[in-house]
PDB file of N, CA and C in Angstrom:
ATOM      1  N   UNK A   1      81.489 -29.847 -51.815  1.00  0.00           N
ATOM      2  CA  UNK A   1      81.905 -30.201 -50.476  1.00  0.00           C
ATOM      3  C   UNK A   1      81.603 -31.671 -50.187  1.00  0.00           C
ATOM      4  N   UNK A   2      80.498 -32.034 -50.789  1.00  0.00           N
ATOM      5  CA  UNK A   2      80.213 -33.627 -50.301  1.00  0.00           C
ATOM      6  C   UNK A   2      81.160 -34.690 -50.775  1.00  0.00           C
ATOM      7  N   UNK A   3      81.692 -34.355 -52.145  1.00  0.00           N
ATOM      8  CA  UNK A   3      82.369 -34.780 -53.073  1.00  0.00           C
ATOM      9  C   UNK A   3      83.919 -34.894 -51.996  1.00  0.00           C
ATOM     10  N   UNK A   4      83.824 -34.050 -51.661  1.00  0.00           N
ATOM     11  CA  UNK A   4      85.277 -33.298 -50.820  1.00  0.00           C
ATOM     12  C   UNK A   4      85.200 -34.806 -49.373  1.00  0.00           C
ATOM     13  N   UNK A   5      84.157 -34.705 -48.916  1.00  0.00           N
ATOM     14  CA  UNK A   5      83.967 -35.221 -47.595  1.00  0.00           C
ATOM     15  C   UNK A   5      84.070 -36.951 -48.238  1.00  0.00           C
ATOM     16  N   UNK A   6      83.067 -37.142 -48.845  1.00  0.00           N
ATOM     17  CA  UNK A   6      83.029 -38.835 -49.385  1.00  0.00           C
ATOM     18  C   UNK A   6      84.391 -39.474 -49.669  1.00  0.00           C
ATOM     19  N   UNK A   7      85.657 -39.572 -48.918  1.00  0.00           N
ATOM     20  CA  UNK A   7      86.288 -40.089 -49.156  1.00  0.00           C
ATOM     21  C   UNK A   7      86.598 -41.129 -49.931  1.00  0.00           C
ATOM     22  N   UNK A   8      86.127 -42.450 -49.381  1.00  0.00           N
ATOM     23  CA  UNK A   8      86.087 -43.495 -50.076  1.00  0.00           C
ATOM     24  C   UNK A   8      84.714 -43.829 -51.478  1.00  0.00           C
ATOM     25  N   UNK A   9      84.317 -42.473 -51.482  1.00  0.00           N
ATOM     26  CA  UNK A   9      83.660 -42.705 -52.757  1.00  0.00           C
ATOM     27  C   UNK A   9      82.343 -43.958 -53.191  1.00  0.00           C
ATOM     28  N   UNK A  10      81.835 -43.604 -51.892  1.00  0.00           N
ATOM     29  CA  UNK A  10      80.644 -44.837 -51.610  1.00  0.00           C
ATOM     30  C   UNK A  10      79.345 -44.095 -51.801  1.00  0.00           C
ATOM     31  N   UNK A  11      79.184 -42.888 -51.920  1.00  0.00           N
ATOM     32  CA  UNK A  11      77.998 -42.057 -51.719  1.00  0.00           C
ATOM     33  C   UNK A  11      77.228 -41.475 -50.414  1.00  0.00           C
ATOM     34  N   UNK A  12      78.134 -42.375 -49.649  1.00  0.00           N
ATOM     35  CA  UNK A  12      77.768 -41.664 -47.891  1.00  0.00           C
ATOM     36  C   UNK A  12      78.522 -41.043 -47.635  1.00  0.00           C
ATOM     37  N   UNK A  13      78.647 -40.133 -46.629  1.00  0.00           N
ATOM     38  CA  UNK A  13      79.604 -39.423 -45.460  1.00  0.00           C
ATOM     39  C   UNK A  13      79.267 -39.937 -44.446  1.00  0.00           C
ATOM     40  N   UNK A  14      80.193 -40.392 -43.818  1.00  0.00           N
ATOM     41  CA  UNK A  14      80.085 -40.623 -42.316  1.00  0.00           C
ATOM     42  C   UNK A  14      80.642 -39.499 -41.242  1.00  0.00           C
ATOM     43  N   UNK A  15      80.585 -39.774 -40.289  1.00  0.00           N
ATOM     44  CA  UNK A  15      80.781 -38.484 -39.105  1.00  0.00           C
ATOM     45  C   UNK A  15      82.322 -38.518 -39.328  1.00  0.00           C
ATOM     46  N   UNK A  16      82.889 -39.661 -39.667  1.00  0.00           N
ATOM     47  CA  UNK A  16      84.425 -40.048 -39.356  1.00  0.00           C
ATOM     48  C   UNK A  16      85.441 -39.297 -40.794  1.00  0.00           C
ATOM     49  N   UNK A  17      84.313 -39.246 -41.951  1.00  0.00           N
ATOM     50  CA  UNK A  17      84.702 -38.917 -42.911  1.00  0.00           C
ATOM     51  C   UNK A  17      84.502 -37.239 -42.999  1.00  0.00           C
ATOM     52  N   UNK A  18      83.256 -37.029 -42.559  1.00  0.00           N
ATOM     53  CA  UNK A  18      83.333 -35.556 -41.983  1.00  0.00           C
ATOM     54  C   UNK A  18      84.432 -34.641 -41.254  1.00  0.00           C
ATOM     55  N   UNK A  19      84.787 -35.767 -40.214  1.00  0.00           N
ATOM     56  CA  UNK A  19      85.908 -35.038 -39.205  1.00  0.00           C
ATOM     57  C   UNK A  19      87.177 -35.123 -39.654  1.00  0.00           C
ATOM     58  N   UNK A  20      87.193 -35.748 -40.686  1.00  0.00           N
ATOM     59  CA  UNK A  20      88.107 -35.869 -41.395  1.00  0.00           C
ATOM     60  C   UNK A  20      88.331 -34.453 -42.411  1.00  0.00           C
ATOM     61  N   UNK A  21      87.237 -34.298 -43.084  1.00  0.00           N
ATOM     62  CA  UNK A  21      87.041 -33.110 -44.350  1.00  0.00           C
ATOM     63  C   UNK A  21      87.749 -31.660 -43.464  1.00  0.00           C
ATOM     64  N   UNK A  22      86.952 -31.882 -42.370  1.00  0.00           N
ATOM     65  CA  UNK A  22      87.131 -30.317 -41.281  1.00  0.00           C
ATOM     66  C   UNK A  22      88.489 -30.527 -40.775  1.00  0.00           C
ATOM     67  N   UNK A  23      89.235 -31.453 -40.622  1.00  0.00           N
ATOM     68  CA  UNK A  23      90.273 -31.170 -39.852  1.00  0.00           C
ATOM     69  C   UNK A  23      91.344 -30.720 -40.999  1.00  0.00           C
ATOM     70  N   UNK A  24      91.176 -31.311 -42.552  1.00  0.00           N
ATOM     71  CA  UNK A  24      91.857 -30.819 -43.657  1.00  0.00           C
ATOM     72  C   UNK A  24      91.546 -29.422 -43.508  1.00  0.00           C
ATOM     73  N   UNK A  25      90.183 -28.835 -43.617  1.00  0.00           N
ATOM     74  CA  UNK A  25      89.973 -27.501 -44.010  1.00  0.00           C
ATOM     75  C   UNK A  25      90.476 -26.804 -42.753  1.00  0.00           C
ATOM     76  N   UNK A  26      90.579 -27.012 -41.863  1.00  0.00           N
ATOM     77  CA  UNK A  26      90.756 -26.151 -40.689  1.00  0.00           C
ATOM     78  C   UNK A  26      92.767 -26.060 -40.817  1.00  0.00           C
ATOM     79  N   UNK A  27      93.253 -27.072 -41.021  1.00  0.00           N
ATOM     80  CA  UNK A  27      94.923 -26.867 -41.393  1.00  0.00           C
ATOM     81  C   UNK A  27      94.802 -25.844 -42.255  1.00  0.00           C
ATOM     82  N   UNK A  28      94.314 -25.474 -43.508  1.00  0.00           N
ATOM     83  CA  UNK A  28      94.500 -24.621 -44.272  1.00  0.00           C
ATOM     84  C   UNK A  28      93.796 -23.392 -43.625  1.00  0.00           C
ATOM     85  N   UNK A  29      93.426 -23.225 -42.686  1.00  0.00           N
ATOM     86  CA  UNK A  29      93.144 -21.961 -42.351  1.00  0.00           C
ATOM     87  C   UNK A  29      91.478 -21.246 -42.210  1.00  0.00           C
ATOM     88  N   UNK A  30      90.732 -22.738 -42.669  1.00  0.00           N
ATOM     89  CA  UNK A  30      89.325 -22.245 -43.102  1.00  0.00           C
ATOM     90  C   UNK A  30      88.533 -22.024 -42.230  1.00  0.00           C
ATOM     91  N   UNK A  31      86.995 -22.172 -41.861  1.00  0.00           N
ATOM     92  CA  UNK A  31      86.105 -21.728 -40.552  1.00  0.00           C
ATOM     93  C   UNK A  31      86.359 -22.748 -39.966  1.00  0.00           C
ATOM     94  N   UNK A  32      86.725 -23.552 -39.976  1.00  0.00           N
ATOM     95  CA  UNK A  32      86.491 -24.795 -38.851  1.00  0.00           C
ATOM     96  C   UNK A  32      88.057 -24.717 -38.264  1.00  0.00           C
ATOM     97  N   UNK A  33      88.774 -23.780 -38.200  1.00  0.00           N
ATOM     98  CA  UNK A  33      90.033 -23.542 -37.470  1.00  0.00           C
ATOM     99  C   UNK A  33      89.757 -22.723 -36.300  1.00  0.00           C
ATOM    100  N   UNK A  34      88.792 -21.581 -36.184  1.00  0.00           N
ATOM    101  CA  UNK A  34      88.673 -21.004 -35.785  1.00  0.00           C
ATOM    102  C   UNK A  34      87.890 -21.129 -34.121  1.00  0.00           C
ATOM    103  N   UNK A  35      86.803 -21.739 -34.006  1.00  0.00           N
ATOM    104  CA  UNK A  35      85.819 -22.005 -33.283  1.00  0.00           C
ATOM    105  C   UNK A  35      85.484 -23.537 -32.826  1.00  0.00           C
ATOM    106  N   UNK A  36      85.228 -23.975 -31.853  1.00  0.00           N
ATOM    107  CA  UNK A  36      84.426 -25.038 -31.795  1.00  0.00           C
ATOM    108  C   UNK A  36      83.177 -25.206 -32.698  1.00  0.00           C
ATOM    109  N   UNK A  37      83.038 -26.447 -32.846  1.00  0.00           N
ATOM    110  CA  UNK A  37      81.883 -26.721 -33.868  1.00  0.00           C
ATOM    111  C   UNK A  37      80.977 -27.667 -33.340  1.00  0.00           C
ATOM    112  N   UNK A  38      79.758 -27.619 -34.017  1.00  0.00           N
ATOM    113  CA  UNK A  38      78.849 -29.069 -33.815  1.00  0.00           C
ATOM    114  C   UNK A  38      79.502 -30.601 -33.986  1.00  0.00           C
ATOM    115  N   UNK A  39      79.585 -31.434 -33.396  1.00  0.00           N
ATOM    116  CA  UNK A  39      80.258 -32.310 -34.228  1.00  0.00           C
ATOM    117  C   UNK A  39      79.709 -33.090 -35.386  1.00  0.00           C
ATOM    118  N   UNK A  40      80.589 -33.499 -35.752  1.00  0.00           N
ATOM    119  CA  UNK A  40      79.579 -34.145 -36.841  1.00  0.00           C
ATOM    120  C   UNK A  40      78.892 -35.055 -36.584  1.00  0.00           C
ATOM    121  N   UNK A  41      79.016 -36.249 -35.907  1.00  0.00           N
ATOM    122  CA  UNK A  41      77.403 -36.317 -35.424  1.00  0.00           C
ATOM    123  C   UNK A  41      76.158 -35.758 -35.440  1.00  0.00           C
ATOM    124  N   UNK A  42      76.331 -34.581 -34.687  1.00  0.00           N
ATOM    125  CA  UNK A  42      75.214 -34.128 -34.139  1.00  0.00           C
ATOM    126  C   UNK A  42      74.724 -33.176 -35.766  1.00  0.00           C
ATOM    127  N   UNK A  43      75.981 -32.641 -36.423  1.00  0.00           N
ATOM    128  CA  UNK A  43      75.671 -32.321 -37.543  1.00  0.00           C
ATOM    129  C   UNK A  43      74.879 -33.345 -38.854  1.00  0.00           C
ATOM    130  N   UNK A  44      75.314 -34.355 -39.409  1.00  0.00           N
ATOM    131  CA  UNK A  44      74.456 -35.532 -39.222  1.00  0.00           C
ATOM    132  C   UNK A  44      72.962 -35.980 -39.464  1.00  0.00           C
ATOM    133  N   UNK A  45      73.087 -35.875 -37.954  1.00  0.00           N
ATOM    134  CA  UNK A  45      71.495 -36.144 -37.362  1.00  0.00           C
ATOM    135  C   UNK A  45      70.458 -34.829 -37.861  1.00  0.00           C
ATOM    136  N   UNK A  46      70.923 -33.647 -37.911  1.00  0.00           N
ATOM    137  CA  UNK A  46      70.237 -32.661 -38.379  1.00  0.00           C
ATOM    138  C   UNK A  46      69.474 -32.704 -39.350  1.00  0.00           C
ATOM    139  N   UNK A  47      70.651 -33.507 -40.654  1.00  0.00           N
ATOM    140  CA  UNK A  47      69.981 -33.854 -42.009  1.00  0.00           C
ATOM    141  C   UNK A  47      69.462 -34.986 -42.413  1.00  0.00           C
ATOM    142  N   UNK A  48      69.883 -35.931 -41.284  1.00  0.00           N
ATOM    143  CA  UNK A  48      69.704 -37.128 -41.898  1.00  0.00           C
ATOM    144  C   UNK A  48      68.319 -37.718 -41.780  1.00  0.00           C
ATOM    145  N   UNK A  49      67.845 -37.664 -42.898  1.00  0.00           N
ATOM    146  CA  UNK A  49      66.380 -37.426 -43.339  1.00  0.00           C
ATOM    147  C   UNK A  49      65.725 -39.017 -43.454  1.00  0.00           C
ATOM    148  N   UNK A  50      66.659 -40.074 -43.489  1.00  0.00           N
ATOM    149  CA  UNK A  50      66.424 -41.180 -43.383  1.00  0.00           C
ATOM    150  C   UNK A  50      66.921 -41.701 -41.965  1.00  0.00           C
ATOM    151  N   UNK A  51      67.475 -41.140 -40.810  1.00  0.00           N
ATOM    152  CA  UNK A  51      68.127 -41.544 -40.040  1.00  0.00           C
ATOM    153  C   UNK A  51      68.691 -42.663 -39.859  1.00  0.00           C
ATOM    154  N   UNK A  52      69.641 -43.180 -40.683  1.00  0.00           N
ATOM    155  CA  UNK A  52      71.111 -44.354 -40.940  1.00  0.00           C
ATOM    156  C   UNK A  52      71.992 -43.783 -40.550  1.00  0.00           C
ATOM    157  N   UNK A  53      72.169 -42.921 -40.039  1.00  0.00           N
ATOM    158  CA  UNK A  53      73.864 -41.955 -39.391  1.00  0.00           C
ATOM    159  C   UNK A  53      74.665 -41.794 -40.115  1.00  0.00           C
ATOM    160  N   UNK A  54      74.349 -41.735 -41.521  1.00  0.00           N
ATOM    161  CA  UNK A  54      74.996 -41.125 -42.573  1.00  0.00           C
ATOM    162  C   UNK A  54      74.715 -40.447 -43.681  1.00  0.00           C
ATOM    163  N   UNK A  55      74.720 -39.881 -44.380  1.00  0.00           N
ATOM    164  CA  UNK A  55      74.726 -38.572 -45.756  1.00  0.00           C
ATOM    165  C   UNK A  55      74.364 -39.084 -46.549  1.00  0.00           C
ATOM    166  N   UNK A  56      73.813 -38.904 -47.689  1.00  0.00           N
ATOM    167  CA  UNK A  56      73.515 -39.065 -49.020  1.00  0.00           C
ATOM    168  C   UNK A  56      73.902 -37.286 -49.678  1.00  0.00           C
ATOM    169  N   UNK A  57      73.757 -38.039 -50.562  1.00  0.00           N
ATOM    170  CA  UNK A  57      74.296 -36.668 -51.454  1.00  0.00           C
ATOM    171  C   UNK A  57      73.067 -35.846 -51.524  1.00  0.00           C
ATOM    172  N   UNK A  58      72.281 -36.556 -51.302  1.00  0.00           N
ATOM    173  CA  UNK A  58      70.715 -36.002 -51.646  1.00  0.00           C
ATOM    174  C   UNK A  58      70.244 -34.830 -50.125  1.00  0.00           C
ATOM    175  N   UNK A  59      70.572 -35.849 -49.519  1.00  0.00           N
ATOM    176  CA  UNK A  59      70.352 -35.243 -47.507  1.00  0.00           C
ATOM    177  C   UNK A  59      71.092 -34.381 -47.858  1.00  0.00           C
ATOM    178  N   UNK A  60      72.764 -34.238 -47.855  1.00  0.00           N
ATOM    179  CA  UNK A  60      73.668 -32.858 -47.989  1.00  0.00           C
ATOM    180  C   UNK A  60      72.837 -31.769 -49.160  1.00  0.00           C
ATOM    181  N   UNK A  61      72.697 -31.978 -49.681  1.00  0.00           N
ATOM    182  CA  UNK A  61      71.699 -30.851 -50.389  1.00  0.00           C
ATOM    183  C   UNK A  61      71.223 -29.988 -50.343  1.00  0.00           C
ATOM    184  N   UNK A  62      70.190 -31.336 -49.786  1.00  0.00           N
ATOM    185  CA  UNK A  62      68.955 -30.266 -49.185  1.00  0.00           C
ATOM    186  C   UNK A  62      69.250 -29.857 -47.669  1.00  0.00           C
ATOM    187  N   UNK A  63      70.025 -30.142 -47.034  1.00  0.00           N
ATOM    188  CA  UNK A  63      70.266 -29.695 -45.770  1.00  0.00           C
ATOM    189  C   UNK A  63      71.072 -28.501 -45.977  1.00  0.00           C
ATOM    190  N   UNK A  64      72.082 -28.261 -46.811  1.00  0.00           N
ATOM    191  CA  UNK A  64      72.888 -26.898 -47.215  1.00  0.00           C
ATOM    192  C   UNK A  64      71.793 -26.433 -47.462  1.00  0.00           C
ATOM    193  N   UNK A  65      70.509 -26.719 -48.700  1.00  0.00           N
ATOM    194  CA  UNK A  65      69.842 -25.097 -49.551  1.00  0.00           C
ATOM    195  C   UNK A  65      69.030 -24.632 -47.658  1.00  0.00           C
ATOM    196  N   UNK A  66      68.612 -25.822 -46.860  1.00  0.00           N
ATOM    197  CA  UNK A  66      68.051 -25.616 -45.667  1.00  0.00           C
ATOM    198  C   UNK A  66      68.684 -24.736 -44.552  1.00  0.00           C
ATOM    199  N   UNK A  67      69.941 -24.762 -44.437  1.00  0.00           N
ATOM    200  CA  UNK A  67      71.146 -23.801 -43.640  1.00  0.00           C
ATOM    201  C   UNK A  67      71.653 -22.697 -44.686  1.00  0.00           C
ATOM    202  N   UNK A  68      71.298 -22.372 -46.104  1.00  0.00           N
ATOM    203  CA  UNK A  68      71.357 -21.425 -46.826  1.00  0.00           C
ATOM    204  C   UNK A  68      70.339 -20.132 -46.212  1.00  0.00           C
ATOM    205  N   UNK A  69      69.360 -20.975 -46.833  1.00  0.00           N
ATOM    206  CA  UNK A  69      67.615 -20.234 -46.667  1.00  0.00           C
ATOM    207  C   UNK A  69      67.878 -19.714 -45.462  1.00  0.00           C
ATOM    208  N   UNK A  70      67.967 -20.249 -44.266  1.00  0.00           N
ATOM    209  CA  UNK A  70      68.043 -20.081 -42.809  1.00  0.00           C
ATOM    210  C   UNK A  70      69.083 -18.598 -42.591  1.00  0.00           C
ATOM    211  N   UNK A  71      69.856 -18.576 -43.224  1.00  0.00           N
ATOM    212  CA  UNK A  71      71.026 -17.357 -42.804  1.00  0.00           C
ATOM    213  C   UNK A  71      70.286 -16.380 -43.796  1.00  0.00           C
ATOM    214  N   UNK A  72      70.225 -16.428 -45.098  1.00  0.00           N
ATOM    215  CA  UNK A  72      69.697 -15.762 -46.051  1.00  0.00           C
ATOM    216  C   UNK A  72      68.482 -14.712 -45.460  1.00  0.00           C
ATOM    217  N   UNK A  73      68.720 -13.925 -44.262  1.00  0.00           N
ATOM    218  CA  UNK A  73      67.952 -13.115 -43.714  1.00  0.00           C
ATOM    219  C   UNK A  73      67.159 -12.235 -44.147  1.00  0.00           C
ATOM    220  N   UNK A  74      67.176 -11.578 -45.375  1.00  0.00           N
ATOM    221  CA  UNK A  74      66.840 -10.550 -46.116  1.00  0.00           C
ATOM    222  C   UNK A  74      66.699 -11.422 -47.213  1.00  0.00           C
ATOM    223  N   UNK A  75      66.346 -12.823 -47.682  1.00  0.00           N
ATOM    224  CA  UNK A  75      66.275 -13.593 -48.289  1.00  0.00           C
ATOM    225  C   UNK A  75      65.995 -12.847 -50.135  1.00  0.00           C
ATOM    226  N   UNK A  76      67.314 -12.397 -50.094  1.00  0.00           N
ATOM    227  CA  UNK A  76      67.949 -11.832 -51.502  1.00  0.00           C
ATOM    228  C   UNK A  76      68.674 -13.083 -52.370  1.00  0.00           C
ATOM    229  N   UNK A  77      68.737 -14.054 -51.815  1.00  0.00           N
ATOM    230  CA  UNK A  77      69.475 -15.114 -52.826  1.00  0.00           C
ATOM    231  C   UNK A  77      70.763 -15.343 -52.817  1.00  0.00           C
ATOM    232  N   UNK A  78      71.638 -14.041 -51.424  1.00  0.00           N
ATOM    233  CA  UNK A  78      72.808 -14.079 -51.293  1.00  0.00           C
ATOM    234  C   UNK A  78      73.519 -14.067 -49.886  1.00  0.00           C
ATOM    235  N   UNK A  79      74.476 -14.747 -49.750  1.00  0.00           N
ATOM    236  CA  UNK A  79      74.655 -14.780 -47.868  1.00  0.00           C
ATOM    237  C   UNK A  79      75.907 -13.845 -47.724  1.00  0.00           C
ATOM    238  N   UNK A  80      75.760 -12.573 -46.915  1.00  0.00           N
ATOM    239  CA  UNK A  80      76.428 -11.220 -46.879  1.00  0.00           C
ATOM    240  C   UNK A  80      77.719 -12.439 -45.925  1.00  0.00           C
ATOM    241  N   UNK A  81      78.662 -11.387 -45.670  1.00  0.00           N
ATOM    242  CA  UNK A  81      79.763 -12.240 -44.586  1.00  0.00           C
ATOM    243  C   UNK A  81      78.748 -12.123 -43.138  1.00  0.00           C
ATOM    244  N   UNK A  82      78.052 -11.114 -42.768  1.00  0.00           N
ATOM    245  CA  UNK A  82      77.391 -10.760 -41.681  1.00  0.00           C
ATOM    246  C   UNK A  82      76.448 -11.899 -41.084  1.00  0.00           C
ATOM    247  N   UNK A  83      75.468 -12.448 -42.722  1.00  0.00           N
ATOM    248  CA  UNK A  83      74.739 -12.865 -41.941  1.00  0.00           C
ATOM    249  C   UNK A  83      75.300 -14.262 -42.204  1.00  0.00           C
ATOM    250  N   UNK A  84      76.361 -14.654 -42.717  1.00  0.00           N
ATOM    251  CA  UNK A  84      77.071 -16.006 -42.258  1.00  0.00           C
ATOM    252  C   UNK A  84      77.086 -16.343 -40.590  1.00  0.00           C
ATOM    253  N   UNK A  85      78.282 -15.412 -40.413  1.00  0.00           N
ATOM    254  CA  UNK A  85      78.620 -15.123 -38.849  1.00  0.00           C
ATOM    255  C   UNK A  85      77.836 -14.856 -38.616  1.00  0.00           C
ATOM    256  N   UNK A  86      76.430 -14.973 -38.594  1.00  0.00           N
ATOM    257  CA  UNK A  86      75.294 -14.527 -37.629  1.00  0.00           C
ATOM    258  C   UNK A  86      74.603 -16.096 -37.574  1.00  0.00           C
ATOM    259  N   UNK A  87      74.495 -16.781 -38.632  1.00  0.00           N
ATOM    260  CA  UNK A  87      73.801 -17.943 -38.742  1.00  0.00           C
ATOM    261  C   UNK A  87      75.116 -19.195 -38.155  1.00  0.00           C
ATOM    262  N   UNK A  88      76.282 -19.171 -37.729  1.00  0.00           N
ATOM    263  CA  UNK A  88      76.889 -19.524 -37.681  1.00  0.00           C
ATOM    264  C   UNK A  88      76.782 -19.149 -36.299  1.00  0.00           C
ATOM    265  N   UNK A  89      76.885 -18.285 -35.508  1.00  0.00           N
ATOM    266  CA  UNK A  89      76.704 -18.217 -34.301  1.00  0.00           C
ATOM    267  C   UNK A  89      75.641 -18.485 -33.312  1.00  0.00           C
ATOM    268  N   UNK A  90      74.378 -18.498 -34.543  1.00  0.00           N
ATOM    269  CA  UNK A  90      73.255 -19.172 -33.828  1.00  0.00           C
ATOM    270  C   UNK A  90      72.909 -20.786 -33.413  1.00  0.00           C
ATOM    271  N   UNK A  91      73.632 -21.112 -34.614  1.00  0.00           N
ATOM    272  CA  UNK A  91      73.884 -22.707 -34.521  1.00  0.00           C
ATOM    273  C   UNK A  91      74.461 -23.246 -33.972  1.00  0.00           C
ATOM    274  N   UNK A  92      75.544 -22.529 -33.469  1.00  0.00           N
ATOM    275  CA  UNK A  92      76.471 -22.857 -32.208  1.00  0.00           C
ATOM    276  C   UNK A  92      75.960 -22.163 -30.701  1.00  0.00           C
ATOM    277  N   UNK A  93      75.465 -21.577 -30.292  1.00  0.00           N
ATOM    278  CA  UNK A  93      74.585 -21.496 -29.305  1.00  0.00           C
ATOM    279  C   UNK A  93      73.328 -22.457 -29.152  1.00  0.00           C
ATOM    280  N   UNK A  94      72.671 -23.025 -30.636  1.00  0.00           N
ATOM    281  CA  UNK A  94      72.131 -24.074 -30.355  1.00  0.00           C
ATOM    282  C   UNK A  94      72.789 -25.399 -29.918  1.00  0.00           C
ATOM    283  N   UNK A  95      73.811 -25.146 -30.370  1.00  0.00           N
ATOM    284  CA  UNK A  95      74.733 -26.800 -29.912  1.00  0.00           C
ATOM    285  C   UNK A  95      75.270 -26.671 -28.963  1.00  0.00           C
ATOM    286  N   UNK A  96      75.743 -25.420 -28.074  1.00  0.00           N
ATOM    287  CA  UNK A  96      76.081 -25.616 -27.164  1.00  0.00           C
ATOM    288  C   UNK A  96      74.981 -25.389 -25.841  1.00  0.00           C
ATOM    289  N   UNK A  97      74.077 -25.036 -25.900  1.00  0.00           N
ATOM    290  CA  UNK A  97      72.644 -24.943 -25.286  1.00  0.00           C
ATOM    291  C   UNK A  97      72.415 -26.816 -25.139  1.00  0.00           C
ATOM    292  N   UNK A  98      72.291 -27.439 -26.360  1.00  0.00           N
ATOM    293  CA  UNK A  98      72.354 -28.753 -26.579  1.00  0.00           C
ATOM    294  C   UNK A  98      73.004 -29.640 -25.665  1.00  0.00           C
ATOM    295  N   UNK A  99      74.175 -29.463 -25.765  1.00  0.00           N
ATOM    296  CA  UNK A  99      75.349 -30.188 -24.661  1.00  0.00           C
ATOM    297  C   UNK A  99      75.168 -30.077 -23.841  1.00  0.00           C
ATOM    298  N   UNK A 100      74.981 -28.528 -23.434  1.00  0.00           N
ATOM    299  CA  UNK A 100      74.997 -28.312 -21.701  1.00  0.00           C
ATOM    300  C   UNK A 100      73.487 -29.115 -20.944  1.00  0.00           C
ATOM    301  N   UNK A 101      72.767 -29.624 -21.598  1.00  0.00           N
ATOM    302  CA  UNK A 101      71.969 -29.945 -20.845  1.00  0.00           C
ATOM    303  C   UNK A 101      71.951 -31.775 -20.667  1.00  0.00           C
TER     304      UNK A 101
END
C-alpha cells in the first residue's frame, strides 16, 4: 500500500498523495467508497513518529502492525471481517468525536 500511495517515488507520502491513493481505491469500489474517513492528515499525524507531516515507509509499518494488533481482538494473528468493521468503526467515532469538538 505505501508503495501504492508514494507516487512520485521519494519515500514519503504526503496527505495529498494519500488522498490521492483513496480516491483511486474508492472508484474501484474499495472501503474508502463507502464511509467518511479520517483524513489524511489527521491519519498522518497518528503515525508520524517524527512529526514532518509525512510517511516514511518505516512510520507506515509500524503504524499498520499498530492498527493490526489494535483490531486483532482475540489476538490470533488474524483480522476476522467482524473485527475489521469493528476497529474501523471505532476509529471513526474517534475522528468524529475529534472534529466535533
Amino acid at each position: 500500500m505505501f508503495e501504492k500511495m508514494d507516487a512520485n517515488k521519494d519515500g514519503k507520502v504526503t496527505a495529498a498523495e494519500m488522498d490521492a491513493a483513496h480516491a483511486e481505491i474508492a472508484g474501484k469500489g474499495g472501503p474508502h467508497a463507502k464511509a467518511p474517513m479520517m483524513s489524511s492528515t489527521d491519519k498522518i499525524k497518528a503515525i508520524d513518529t517524527n512529526h514532518d507531516g509525512v510517511l516514511s515507509e518505516e512510520e507506515h509499518e509500524a503504524g499498520a502492525k499498530m492498527m493490526f494488533d489494535k483490531m486483532d481482538t482475540d489476538k490470533d494473528g488474524f483480522l476476522t471481517k467482524t473485527e475489521m468493521e469493528a476497529g474501523h468503526a471505532k476509529m471513526m467515532s474517534k475522528a468524529a468525536a475529534k472534529e466535533a469538538k
